[in-house]
Protein backbone atom coordinates (compact mmCIF):
# COMPACT_ATOMS: atom_id res chain seq x y z
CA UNK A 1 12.67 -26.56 -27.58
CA UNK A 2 12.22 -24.42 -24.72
CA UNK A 3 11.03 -20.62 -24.77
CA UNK A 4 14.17 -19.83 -22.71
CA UNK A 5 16.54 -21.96 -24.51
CA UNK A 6 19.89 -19.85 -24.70
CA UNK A 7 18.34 -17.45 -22.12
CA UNK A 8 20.36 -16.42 -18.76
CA UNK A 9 19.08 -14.22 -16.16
CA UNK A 10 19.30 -12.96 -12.34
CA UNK A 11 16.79 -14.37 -10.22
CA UNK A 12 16.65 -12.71 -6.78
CA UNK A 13 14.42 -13.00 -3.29
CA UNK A 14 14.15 -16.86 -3.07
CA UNK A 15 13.13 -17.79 0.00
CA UNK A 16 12.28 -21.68 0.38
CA UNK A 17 10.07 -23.69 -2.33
CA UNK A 18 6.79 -21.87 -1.65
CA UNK A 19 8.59 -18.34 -2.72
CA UNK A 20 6.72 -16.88 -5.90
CA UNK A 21 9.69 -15.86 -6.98
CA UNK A 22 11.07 -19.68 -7.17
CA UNK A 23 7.54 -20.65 -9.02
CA UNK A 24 8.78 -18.50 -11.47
CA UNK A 25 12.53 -19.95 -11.20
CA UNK A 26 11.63 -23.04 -11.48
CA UNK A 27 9.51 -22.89 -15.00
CA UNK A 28 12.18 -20.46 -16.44
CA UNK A 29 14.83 -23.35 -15.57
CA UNK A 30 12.48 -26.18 -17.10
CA UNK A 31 12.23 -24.28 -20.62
CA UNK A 32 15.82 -24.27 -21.16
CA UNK A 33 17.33 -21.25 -19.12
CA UNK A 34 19.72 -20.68 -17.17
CA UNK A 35 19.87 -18.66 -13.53
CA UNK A 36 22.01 -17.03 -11.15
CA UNK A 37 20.73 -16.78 -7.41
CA UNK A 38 20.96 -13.84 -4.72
CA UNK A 39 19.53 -14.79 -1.33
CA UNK A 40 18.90 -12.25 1.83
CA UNK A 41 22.61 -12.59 3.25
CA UNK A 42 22.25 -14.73 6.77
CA UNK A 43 22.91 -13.01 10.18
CA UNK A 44 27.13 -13.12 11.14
CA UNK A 45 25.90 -15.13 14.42
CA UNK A 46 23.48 -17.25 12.89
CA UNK A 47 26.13 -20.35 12.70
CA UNK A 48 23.72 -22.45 11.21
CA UNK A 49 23.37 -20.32 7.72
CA UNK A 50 19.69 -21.07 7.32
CA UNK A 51 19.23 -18.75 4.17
CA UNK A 52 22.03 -20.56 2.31
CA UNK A 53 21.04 -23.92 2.91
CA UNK A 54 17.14 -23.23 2.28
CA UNK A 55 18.46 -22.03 -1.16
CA UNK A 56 21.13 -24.57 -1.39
CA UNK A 57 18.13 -27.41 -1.00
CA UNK A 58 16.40 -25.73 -3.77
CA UNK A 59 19.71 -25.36 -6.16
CA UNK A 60 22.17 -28.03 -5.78
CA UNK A 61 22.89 -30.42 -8.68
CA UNK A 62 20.48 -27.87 -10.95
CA UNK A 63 22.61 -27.87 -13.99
CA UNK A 64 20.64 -24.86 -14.76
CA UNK A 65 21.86 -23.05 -11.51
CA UNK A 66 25.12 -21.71 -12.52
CA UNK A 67 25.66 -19.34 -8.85
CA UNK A 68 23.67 -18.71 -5.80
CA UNK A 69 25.44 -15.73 -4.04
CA UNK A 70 24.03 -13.58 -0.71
CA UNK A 71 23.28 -10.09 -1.65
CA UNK A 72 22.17 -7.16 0.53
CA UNK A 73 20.16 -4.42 -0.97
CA UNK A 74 21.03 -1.54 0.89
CA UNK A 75 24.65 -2.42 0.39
CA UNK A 76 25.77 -1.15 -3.13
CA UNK A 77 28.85 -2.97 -2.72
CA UNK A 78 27.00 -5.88 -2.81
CA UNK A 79 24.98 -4.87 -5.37
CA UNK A 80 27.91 -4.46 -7.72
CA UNK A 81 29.35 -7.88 -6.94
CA UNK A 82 26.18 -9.81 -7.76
CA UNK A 83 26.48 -7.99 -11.24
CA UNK A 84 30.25 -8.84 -11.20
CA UNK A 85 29.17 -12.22 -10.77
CA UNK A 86 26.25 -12.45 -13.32
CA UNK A 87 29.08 -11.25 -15.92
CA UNK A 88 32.02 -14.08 -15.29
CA UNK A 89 29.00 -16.55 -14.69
CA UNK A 90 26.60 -15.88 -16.83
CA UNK A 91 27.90 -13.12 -19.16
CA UNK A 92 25.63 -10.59 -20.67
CA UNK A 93 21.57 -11.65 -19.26
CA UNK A 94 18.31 -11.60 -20.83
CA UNK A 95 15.97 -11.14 -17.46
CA UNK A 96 16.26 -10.40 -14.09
CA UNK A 97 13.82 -11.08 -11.56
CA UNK A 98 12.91 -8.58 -8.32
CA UNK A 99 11.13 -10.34 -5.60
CA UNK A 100 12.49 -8.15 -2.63
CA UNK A 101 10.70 -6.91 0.62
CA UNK A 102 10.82 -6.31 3.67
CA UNK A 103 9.24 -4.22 7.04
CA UNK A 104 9.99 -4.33 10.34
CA UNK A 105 7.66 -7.08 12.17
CA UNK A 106 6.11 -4.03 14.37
CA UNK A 107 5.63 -1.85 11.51
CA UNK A 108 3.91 -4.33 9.21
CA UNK A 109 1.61 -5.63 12.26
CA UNK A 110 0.93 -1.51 13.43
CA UNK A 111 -2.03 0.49 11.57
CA UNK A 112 -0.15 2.59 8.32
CA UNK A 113 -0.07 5.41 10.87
CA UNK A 114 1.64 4.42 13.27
CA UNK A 115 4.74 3.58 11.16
CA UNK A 116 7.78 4.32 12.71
CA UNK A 117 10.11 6.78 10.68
CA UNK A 118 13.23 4.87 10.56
CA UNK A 119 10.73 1.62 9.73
CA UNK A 120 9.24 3.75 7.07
CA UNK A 121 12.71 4.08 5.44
CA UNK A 122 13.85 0.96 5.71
CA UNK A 123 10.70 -0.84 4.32
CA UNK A 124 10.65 1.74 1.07
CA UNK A 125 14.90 1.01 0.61
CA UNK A 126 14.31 -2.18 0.54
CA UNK A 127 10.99 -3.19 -1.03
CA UNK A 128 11.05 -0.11 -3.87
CA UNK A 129 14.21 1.43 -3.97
CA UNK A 130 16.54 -1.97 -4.74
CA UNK A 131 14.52 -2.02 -8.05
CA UNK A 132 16.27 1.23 -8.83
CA UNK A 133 19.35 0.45 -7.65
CA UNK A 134 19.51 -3.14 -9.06
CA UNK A 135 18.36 -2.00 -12.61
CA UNK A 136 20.78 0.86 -12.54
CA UNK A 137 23.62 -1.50 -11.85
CA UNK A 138 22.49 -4.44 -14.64
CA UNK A 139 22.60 -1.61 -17.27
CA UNK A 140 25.86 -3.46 -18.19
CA UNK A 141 25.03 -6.58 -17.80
CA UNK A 142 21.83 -6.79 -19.43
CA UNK A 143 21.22 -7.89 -23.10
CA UNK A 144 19.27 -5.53 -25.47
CA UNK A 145 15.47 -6.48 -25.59
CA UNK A 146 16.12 -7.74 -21.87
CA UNK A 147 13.03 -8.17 -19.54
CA UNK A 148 13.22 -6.98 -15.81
CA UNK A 149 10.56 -8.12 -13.80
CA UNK A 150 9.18 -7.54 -10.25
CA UNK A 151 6.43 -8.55 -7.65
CA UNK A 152 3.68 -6.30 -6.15
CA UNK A 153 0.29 -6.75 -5.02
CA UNK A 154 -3.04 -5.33 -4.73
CA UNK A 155 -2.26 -3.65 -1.68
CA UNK A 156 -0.14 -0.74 -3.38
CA UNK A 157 -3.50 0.13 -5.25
CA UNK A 158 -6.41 0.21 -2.99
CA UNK A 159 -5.96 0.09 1.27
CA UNK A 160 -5.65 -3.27 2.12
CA UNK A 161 -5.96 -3.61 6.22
CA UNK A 162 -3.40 -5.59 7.58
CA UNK A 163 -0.78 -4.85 4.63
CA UNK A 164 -0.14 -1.66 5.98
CA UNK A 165 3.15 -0.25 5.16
CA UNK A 166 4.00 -2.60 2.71
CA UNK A 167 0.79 -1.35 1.04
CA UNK A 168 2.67 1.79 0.81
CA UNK A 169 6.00 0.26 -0.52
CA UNK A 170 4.26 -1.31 -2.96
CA UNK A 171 2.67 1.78 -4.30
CA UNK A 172 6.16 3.08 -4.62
CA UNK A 173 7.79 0.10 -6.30
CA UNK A 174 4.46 0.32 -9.05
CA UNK A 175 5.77 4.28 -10.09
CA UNK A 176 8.88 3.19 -10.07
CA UNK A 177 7.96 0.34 -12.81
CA UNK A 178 6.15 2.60 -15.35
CA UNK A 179 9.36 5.58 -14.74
CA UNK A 180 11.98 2.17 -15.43
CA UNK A 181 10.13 1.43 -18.17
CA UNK A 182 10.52 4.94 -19.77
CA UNK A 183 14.20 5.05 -18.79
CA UNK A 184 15.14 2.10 -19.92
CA UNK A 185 12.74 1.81 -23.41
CA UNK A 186 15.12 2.58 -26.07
CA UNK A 187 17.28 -0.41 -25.25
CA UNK A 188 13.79 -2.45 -26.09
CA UNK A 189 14.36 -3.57 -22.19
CA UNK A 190 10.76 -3.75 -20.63
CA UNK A 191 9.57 -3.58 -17.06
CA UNK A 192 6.73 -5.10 -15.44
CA UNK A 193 5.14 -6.20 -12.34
CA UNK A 194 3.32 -9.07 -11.06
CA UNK A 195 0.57 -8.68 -9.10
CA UNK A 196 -0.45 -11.85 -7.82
CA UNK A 197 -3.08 -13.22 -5.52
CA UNK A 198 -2.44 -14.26 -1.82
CA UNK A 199 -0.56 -17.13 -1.70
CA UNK A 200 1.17 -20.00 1.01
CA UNK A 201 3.80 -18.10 1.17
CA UNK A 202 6.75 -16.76 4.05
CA UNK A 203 5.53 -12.78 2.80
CA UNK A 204 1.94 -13.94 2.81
CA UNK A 205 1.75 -15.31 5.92
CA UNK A 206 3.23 -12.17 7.38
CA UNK A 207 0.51 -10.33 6.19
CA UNK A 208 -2.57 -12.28 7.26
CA UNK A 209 -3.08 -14.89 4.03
CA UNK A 210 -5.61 -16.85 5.52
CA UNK A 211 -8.20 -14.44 5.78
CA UNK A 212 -7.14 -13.01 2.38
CA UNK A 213 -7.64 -16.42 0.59
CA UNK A 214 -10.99 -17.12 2.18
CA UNK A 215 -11.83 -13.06 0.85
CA UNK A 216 -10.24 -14.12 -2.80
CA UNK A 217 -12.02 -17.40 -2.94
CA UNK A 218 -15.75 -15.86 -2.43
CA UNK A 219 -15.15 -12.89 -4.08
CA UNK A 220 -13.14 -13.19 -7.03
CA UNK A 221 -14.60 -13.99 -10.46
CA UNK A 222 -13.13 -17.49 -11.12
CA UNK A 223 -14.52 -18.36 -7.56
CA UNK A 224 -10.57 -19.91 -6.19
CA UNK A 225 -7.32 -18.75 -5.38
CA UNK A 226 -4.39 -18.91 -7.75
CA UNK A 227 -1.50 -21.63 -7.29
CA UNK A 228 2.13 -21.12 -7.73
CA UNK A 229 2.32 -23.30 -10.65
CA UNK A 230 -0.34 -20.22 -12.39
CA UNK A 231 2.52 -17.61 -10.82
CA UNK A 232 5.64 -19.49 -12.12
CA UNK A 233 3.64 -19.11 -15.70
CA UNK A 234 2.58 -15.82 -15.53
CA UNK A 235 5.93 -14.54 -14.51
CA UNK A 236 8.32 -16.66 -16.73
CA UNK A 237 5.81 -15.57 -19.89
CA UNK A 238 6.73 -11.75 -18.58
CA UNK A 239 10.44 -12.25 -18.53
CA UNK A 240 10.40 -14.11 -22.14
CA UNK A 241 10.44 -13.13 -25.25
CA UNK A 242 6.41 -14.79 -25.70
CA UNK A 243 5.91 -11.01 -24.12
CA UNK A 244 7.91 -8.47 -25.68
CA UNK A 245 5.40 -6.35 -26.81
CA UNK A 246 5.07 -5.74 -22.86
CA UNK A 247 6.31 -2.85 -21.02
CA UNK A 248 4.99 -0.64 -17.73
CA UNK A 249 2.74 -3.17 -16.71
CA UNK A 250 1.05 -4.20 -13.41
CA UNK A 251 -0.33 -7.72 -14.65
CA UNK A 252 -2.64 -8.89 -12.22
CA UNK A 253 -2.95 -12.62 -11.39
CA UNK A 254 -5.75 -13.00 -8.84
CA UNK A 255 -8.40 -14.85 -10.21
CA UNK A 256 -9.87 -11.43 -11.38
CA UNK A 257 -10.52 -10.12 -7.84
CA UNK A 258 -8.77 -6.82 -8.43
CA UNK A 259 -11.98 -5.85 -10.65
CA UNK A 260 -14.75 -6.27 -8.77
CA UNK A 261 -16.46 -3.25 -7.14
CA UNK A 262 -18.98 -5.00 -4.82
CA UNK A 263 -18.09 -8.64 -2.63
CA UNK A 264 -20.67 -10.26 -5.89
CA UNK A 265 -21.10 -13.73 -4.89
CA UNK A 266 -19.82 -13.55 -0.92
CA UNK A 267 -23.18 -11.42 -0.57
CA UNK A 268 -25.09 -14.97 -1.36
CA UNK A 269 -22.86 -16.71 0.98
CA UNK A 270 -23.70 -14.07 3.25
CA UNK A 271 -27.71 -14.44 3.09
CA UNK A 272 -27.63 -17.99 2.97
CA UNK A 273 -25.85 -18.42 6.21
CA UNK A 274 -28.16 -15.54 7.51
CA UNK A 275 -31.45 -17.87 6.45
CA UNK A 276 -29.93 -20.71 8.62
């Protein structure tokens, strides 16, 4: 017996097969639940549909996968057809997943001040602001004792060079997850955040992962990097019941990096390549 056995949900953001947010997909699928999938909606001259049939590869013949629908964030008409959709598919759900972001390529790659204003705005609709506007439209849709869960990083806590403006975002979308988890309490439905480690992903690699993973690997505690099987567990165990004691949470998955105040073990690295 699985932990989501009898379990249906909204999973949203999937990108291809490295996304966190299909890590977490994936697990929630293989202990018995069942999904519905948005995907970022593909460009009216892009012939080819590339975001559809990434997600298609992923979803087709899934028993589990009962939809897979494109869905625009700053489009609340789009918005309320996804939840349309989750009730004559799924009926009432039990978790729905956020894994939405997004900057403009010069504003991510600029220093934080050089953001452009109509950049700024688009980044914090997208990457914060869909949380509120996609939990505010699954108030009807979502079970009592629900779990809504969403991804964040580091970067929204401490200035992380090279994240930039997303750093920003994601300081935004961590308020918003303790004020969600206020407003939406005394329906038991809880709101959390992952805060994973860098990771092979299409996000991560906008933001410089390979210097971040060498960082993680000498600094962190466990002395590695996480994998995505570690993220598909750590967010599936958010958005099940095994957790419901769980609200307004940042849950940090990175090896333990987040709580060191000094680079601890790089500094031997460091001297030993000095003494060569």
């Amino acid at each position: 017996m699985g932990m989501f056995d009898g379990k249906k949900g909204l999973i949203t953001g999937v990108f291809n097969k490295q996304s966190i947010a299909w890590a977490i997909a994936d697990r929630i699928m293989q202990e018995g639940g069942e999904c519905g999938f948005s995907y970022m909606p593909d460009k009216p001259d892009d012939t080819r549909q590339k975001n559809l049939r990434r997600i298609e590869k992923l979803t087709v013949g899934n028993p589990s996968v009962k939809f897979i629908q494109p869905m625009d964030v700053t489009n609340d008409e789009h918005i309320t057809s996804i939840m349309d959709r989750c009730k004559s598919e799924l009926g009432q759900i039990d978790f729905m997943l956020h894994s939405i972001a997004f900057a403009l390529p010069t504003d991510l790659k600029d220093d934080t001040i050089a953001t452009s204003r109509d950049g700024f705005k688009l980044a914090m609709e997208i990457s914060a602001y869909s949380l509120i506007a996609l939990s505010n439209a699954a108030q009807g849709v979502l079970n009592e004792n629900a779990s809504i869960l969403t991804l964040t990083y580091f970067g929204g806590e401490k200035a992380v060079p090279g994240y930039n403006v997303m750093g920003v975002c994601k300081a935004a979308l961590d308020s918003i997850v303790h004020y969600l988890a206020h407003d939406l309490g005394p329906r038991g439905i809880r709101v959390n955040a992952l805060s994973a480690g860098p990771m092979q992903t299409i996000s991560g690699r906008g933001a410089g992962v390979e210097e971040m993973l060498d960082l993680y690997d000498a600094i962190a505690p466990l002395g590695r990097n996480i994998t995505h099987e570690e993220a598909g567990n750590c967010g599936a165990f958010l958005l099940s019941d095994m957790s419901s004691g769980i609200t307004s949470e940042i849950m940090h998955l990175d090896s333990g990096y987040n709580s060191m105040g000094s680079p601890g073990r790089m500094l031997d690295r460091i001297k030993e390549a000095q003494a060569v």
